[in-house]
C-alpha atoms as a PDB file:
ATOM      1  CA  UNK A   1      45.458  -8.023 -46.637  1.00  0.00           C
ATOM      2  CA  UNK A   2      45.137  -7.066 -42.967  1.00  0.00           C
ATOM      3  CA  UNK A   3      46.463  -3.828 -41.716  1.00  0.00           C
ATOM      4  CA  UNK A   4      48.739  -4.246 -38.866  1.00  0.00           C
ATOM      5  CA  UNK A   5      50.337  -2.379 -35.743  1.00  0.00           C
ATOM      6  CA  UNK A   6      52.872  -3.131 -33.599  1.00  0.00           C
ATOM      7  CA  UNK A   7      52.605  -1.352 -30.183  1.00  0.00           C
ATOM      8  CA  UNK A   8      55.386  -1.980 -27.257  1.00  0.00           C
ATOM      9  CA  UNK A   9      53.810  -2.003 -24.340  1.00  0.00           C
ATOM     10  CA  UNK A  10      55.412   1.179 -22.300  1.00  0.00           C
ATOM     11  CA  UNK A  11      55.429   0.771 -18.312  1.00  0.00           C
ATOM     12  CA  UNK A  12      57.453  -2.791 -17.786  1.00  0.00           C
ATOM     13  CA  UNK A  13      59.244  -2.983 -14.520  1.00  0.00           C
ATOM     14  CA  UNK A  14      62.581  -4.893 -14.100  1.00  0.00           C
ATOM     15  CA  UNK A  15      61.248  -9.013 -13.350  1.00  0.00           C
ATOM     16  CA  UNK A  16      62.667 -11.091 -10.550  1.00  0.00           C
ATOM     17  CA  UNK A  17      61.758 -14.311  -9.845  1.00  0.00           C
ATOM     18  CA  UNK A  18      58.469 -15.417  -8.903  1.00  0.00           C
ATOM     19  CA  UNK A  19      56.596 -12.062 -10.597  1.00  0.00           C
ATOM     20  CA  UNK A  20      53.864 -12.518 -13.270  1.00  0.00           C
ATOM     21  CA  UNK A  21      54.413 -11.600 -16.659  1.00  0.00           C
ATOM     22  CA  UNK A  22      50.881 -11.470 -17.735  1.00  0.00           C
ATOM     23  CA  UNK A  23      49.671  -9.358 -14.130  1.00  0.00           C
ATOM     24  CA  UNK A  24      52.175  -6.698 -15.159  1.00  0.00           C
ATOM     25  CA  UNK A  25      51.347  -6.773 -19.174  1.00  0.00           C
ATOM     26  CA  UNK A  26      47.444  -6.246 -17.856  1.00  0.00           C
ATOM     27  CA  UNK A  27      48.545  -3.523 -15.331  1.00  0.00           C
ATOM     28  CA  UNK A  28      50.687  -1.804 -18.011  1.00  0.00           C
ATOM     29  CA  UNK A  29      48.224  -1.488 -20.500  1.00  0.00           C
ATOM     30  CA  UNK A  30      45.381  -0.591 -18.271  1.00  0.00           C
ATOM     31  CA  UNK A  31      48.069   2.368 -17.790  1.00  0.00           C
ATOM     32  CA  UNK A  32      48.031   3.207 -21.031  1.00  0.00           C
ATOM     33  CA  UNK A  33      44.166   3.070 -21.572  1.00  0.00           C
ATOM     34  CA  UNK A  34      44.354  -0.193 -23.793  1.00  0.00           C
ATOM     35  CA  UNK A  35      41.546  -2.480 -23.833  1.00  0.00           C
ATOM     36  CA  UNK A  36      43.150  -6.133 -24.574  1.00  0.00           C
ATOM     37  CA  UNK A  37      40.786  -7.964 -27.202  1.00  0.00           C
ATOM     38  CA  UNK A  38      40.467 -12.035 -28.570  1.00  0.00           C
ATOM     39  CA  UNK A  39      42.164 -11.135 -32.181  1.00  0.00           C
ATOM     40  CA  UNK A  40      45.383  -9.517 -30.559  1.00  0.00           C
ATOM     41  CA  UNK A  41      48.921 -10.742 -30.480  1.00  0.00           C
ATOM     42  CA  UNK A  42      51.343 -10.175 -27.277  1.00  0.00           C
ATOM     43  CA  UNK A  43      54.707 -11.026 -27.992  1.00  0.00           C
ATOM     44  CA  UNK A  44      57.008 -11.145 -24.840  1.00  0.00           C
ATOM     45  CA  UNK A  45      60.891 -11.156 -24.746  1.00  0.00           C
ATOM     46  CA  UNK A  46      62.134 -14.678 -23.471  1.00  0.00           C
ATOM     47  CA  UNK A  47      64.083 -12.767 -21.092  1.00  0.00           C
ATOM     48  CA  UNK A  48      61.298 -11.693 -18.741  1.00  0.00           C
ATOM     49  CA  UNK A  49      60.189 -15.139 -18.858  1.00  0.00           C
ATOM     50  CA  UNK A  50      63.047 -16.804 -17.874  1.00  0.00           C
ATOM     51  CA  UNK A  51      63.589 -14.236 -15.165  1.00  0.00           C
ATOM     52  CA  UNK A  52      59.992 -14.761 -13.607  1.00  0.00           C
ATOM     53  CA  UNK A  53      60.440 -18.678 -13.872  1.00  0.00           C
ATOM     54  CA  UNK A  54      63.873 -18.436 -11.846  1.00  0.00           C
ATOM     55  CA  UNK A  55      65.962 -19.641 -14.963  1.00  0.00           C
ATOM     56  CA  UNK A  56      69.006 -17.452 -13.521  1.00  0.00           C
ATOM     57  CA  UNK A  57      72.351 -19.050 -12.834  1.00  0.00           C
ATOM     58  CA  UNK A  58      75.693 -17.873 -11.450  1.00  0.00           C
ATOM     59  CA  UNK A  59      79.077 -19.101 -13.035  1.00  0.00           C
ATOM     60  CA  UNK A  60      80.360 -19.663  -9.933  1.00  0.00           C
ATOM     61  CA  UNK A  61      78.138 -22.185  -9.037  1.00  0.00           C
ATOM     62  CA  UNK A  62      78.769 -24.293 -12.269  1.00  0.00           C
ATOM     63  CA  UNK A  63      81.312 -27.543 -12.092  1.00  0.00           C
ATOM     64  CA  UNK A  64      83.008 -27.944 -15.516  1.00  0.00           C
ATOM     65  CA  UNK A  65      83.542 -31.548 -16.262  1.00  0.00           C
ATOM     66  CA  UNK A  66      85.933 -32.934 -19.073  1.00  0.00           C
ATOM     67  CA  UNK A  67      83.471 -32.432 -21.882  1.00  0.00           C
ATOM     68  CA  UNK A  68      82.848 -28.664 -21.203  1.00  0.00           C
ATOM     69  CA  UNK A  69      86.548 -28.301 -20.368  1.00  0.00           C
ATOM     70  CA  UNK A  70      87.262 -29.354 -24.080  1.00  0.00           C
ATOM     71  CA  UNK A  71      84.684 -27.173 -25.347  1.00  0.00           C
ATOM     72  CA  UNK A  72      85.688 -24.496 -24.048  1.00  0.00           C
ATOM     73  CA  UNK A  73      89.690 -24.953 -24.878  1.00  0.00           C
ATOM     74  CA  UNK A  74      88.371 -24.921 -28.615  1.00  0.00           C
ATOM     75  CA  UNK A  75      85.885 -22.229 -28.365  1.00  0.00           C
ATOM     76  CA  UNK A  76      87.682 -19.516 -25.855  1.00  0.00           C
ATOM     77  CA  UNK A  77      84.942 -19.655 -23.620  1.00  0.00           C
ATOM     78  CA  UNK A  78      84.626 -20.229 -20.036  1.00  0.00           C
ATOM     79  CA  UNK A  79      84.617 -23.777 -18.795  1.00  0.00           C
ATOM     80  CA  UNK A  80      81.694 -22.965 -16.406  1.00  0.00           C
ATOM     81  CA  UNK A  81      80.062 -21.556 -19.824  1.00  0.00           C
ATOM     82  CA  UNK A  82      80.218 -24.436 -21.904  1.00  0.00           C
ATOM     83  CA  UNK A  83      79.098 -26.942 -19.246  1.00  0.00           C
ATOM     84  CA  UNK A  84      75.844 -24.831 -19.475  1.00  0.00           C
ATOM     85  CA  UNK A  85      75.424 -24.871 -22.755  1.00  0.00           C
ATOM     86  CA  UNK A  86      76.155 -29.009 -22.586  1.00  0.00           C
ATOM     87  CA  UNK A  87      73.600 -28.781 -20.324  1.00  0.00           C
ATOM     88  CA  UNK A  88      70.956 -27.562 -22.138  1.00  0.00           C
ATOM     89  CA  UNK A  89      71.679 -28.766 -25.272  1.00  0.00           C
ATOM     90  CA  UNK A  90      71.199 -32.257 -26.900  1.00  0.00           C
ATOM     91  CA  UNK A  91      73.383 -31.737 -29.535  1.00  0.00           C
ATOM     92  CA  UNK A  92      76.434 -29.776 -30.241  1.00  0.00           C
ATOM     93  CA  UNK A  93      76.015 -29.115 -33.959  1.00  0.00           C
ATOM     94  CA  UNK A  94      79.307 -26.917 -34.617  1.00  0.00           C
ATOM     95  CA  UNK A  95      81.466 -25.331 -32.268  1.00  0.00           C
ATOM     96  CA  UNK A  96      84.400 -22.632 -32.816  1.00  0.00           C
ATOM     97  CA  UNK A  97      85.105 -19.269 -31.828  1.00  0.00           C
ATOM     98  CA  UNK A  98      82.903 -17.497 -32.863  1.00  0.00           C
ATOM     99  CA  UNK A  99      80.117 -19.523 -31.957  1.00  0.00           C
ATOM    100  CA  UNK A 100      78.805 -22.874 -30.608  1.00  0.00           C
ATOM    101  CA  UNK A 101      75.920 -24.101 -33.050  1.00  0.00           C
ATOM    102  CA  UNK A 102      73.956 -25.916 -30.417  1.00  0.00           C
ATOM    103  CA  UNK A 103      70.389 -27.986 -30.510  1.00  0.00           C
ATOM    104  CA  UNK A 104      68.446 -26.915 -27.794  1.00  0.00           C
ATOM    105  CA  UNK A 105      67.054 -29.399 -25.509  1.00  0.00           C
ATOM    106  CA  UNK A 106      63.109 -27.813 -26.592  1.00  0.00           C
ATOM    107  CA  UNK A 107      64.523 -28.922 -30.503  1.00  0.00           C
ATOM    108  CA  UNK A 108      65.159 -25.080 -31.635  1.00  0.00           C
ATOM    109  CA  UNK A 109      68.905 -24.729 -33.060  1.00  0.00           C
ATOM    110  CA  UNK A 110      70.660 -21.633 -31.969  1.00  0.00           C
ATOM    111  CA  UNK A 111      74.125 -19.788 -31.022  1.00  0.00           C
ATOM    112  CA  UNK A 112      75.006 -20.685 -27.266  1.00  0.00           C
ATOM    113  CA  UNK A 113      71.721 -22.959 -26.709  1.00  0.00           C
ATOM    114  CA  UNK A 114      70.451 -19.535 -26.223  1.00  0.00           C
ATOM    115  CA  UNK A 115      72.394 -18.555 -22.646  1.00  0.00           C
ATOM    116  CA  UNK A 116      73.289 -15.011 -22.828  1.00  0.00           C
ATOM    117  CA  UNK A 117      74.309 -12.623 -19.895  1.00  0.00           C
ATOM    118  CA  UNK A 118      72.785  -9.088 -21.587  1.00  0.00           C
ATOM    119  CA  UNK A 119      70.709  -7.125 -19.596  1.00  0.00           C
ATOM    120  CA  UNK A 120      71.010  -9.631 -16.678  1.00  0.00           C
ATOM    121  CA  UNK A 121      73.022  -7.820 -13.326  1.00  0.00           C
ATOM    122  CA  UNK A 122      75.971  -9.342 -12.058  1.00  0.00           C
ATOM    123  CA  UNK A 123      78.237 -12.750 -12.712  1.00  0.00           C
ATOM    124  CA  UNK A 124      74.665 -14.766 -14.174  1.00  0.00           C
ATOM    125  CA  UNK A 125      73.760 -15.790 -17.072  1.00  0.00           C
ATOM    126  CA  UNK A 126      70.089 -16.374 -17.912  1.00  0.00           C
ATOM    127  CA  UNK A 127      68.637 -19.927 -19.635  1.00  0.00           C
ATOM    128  CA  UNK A 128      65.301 -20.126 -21.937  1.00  0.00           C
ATOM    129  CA  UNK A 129      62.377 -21.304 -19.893  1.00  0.00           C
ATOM    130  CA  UNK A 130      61.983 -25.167 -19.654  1.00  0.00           C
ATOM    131  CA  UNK A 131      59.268 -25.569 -21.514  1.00  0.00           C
ATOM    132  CA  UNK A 132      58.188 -21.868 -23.739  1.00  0.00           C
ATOM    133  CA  UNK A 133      55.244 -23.103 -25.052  1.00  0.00           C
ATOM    134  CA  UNK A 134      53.875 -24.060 -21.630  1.00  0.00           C
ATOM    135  CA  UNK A 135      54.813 -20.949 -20.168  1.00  0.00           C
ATOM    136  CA  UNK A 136      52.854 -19.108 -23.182  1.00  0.00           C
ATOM    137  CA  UNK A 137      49.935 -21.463 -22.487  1.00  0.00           C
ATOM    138  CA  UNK A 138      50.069 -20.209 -18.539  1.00  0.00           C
ATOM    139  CA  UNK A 139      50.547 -16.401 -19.518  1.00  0.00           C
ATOM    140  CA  UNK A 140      47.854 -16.837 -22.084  1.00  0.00           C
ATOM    141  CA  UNK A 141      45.437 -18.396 -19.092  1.00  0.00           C
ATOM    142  CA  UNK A 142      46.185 -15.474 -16.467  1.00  0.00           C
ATOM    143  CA  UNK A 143      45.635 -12.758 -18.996  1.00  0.00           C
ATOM    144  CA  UNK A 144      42.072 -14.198 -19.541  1.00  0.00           C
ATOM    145  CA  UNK A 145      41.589 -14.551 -16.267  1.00  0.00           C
ATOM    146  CA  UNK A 146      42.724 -10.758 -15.135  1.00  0.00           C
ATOM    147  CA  UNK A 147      41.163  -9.274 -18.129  1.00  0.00           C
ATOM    148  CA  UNK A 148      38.358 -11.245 -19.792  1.00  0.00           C
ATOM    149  CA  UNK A 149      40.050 -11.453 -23.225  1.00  0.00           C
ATOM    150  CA  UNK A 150      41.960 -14.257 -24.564  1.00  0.00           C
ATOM    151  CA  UNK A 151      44.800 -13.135 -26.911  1.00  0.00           C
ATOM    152  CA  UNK A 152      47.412 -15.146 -28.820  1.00  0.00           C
ATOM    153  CA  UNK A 153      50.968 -14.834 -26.512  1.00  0.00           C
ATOM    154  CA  UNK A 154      54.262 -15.124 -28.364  1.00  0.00           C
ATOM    155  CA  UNK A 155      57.525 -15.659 -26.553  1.00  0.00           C
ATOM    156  CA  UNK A 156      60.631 -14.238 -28.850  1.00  0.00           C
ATOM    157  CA  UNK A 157      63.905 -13.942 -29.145  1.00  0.00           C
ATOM    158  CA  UNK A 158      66.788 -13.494 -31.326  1.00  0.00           C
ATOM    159  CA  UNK A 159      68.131 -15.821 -33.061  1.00  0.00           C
ATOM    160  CA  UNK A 160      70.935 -16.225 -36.261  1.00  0.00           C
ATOM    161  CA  UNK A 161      70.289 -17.295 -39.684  1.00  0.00           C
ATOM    162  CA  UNK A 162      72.167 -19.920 -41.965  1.00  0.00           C
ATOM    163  CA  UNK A 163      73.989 -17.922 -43.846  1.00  0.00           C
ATOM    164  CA  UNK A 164      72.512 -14.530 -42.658  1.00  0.00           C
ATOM    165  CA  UNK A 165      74.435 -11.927 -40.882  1.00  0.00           C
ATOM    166  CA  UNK A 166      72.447 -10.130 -37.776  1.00  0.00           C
ATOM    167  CA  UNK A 167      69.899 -11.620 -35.570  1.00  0.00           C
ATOM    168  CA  UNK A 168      65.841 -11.291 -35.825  1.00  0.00           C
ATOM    169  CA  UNK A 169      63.289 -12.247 -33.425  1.00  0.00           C
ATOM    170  CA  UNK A 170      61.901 -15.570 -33.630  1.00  0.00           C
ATOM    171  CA  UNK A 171      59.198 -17.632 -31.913  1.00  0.00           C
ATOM    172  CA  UNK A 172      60.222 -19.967 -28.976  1.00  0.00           C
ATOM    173  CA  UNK A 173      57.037 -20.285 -27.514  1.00  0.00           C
ATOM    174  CA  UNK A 174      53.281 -19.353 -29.242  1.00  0.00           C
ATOM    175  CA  UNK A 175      49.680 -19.992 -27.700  1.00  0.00           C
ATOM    176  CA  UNK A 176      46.689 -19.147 -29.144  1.00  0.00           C
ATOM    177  CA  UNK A 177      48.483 -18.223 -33.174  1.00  0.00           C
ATOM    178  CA  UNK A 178      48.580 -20.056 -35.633  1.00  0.00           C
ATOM    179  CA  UNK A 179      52.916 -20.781 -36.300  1.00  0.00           C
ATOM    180  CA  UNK A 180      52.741 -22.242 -39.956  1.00  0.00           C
ATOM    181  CA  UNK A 181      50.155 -20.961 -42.507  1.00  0.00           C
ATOM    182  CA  UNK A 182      50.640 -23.915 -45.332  1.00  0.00           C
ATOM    183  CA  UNK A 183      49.542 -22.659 -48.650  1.00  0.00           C
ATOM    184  CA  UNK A 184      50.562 -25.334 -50.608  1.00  0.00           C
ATOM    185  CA  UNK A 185      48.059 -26.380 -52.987  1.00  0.00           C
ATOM    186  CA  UNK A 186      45.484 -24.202 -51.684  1.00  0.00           C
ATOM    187  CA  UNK A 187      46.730 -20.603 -52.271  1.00  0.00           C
ATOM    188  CA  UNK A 188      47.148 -19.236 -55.900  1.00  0.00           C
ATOM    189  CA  UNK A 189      49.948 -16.840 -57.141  1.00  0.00           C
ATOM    190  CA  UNK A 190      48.915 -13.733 -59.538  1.00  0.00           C
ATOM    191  CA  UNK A 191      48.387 -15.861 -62.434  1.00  0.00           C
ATOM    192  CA  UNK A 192      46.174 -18.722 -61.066  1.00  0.00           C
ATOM    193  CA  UNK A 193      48.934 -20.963 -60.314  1.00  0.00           C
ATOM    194  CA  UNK A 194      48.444 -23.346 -57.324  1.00  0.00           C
ATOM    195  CA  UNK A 195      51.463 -22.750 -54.589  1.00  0.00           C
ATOM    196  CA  UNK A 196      53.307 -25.785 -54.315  1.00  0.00           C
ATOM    197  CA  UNK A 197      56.457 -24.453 -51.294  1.00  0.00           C
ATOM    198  CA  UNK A 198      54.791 -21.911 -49.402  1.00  0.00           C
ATOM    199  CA  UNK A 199      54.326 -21.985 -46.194  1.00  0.00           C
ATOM    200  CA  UNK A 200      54.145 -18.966 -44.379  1.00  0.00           C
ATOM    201  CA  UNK A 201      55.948 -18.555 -40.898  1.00  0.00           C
ATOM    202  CA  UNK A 202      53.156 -16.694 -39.058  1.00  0.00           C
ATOM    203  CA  UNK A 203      54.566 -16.513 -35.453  1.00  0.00           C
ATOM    204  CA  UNK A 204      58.286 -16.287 -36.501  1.00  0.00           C
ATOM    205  CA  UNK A 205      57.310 -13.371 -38.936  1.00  0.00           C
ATOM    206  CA  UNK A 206      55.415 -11.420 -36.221  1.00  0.00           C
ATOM    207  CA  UNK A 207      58.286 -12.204 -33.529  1.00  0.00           C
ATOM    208  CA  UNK A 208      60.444 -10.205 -36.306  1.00  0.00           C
ATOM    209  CA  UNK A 209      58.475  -7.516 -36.104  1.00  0.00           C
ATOM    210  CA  UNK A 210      57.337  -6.962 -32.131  1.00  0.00           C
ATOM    211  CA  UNK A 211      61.210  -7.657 -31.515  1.00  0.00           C
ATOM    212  CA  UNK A 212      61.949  -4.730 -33.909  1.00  0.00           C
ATOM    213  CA  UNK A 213      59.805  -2.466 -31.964  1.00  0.00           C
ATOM    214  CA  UNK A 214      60.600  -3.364 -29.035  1.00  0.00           C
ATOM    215  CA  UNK A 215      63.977  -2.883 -28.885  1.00  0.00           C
ATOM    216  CA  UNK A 216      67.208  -5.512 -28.000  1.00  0.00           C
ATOM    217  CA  UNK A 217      69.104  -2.978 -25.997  1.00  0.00           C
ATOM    218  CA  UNK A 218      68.229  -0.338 -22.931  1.00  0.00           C
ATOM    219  CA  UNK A 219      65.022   0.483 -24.502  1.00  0.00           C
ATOM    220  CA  UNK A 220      63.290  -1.640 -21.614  1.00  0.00           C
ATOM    221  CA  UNK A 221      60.360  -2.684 -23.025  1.00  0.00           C
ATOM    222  CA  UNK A 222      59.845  -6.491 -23.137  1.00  0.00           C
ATOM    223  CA  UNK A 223      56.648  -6.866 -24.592  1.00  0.00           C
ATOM    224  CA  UNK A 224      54.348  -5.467 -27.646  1.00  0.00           C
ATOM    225  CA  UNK A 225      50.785  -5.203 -28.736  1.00  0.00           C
ATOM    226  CA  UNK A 226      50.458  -6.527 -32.150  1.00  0.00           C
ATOM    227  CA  UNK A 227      47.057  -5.455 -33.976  1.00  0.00           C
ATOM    228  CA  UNK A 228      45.610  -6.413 -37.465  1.00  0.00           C
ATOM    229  CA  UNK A 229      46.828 -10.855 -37.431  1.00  0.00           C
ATOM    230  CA  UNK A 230      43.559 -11.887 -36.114  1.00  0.00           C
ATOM    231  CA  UNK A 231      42.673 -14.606 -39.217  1.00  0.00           C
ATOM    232  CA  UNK A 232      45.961 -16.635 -37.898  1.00  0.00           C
ATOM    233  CA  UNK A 233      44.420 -16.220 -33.782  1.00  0.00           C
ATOM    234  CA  UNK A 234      42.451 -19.317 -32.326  1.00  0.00           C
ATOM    235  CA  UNK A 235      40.922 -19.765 -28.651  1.00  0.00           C
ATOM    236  CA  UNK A 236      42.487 -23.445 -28.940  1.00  0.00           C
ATOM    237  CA  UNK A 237      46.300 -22.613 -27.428  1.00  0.00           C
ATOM    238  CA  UNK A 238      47.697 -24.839 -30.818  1.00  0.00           C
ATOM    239  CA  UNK A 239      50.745 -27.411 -30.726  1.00  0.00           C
ATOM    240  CA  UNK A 240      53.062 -24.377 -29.975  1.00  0.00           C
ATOM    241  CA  UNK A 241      56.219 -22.632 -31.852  1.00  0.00           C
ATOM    242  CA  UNK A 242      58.100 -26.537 -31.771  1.00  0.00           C
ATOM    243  CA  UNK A 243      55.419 -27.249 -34.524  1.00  0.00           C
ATOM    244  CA  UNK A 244      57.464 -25.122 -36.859  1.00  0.00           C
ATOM    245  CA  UNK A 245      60.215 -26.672 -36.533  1.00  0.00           C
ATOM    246  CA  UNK A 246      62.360 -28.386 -39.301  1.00  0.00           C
ATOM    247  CA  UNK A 247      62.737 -32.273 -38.036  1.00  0.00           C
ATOM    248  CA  UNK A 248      66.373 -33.313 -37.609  1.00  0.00           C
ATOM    249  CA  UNK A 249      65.888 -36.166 -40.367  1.00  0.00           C
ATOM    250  CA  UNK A 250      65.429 -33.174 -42.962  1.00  0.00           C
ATOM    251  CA  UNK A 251      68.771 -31.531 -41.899  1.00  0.00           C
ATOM    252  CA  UNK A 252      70.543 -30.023 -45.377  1.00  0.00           C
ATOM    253  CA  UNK A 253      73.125 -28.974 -43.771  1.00  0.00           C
ATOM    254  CA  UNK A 254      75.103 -32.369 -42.524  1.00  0.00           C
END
């Protein structure tokens, strides 16, 4: 088994629109007298990247039609809230309370469609980036290109569980990393036994951990170095993190 290390990158500044995650991941660990190699991992907090790709919106520029209007008269949330999350979703799934269930218009199924207002100044609320395995694909590119290596990029956040209390960081956009190791019938247990249901969540499970080390609060540090995963890295970018997700058809829970 590989030994691994998780390493936030210290040195982030604050991202506005139109800055470059990977230029200030290369200048940050430069800093810090890191060399980036092929077989590393950099996992990146979604909120960066929707901050650089201008995914910032003010509630007081959002009209509330009827449908949000009912929404949020269930939920007790703002009307100009639950347009939003109509807006990016393309399914409600469940919606009270305390919390609207919501299919996100990229296929993942979160809490909110995955707005949220924390560390984000002012009256706006921040949206996941329109397409996160692209924008993994681009800061994969411009990390080559301002350092020579091509590591496997990651963009996280964090997400609920069915039936799970707590959030944990999960993959919503992967280049470059392999996001479903399927042992089935290939992999053997202790005793010789052939696997037959396992299928190992490779970027999910290493989102878990860079998001643990990183930090969900006023730690500041957005991104992590993980070291040791490099039999699940490719130079092929890969289908992305929508590959590991369950289709709708296969839903067990309606």
């Amino acid at each position: 088994m590989p030994e691994m290390t998780v390493l936030p990158v210290a040195g982030m500044p604050l991202f506005a629109p139109g800055m470059s995650v990977a230029g200030e991941l290369a200048s940050a660990l430069a800093k810090a007298g890191i060399t980036l190699r092929d077989d590393d991992l950099i996992v990146v907090a979604q909120k960066i990247v929707s901050k650089v790709e201008g995914r910032l919106v003010s509630l007081n520029e959002v009209q509330a039609g009827s449908e949000a209007q009912k929404l949020a008269s269930e939920t007790g949330r703002e009307p100009e809230m639950a347009q939003l999350i109509l807006d990016e979703s393309s399914d409600i799934l469940r919606a009270s309370k305390a919390a609207i269930i919501a299919r996100h218009k990229t296929g993942h199924v979160l809490a909110n469609a995955g707005i949220d207002a924390s560390n984000v100044a002012g009256d706006k609320v921040l949206l996941w980036p329109v397409d996160p395995d692209a924008s993994a694909r681009t800061i994969r590119a411009e990390l080559h290109r301002l350092t020579g290596a091509r590591p496997a990029i990651v963009i996280a956040d964090s997400m609920g569980r069915a039936w799970r209390i707590g959030t944990v960081g999960g993959a919503i956009g992967c280049a470059g990393l392999t996001v479903l190791d399927d042992k089935r019938g290939i992999g053997q247990d202790l005793f010789g036994r052939t696997l037959q249901a396992t299928v190992i969540a490779v970027a999910d499970a290493a989102a878990g951990a860079a998001v643990l080390a990183m930090g969900e609060g006023a730690e500041g540090t957005p991104a992590a170095l993980v070291r040791g995963c490099g039999q699940w890295i490719d130079s092929d970018d890969g289908p992305g993190a929508t590959s590991g997700l369950r289709p709708a058809a296969e839903d067990m829970f309606r």
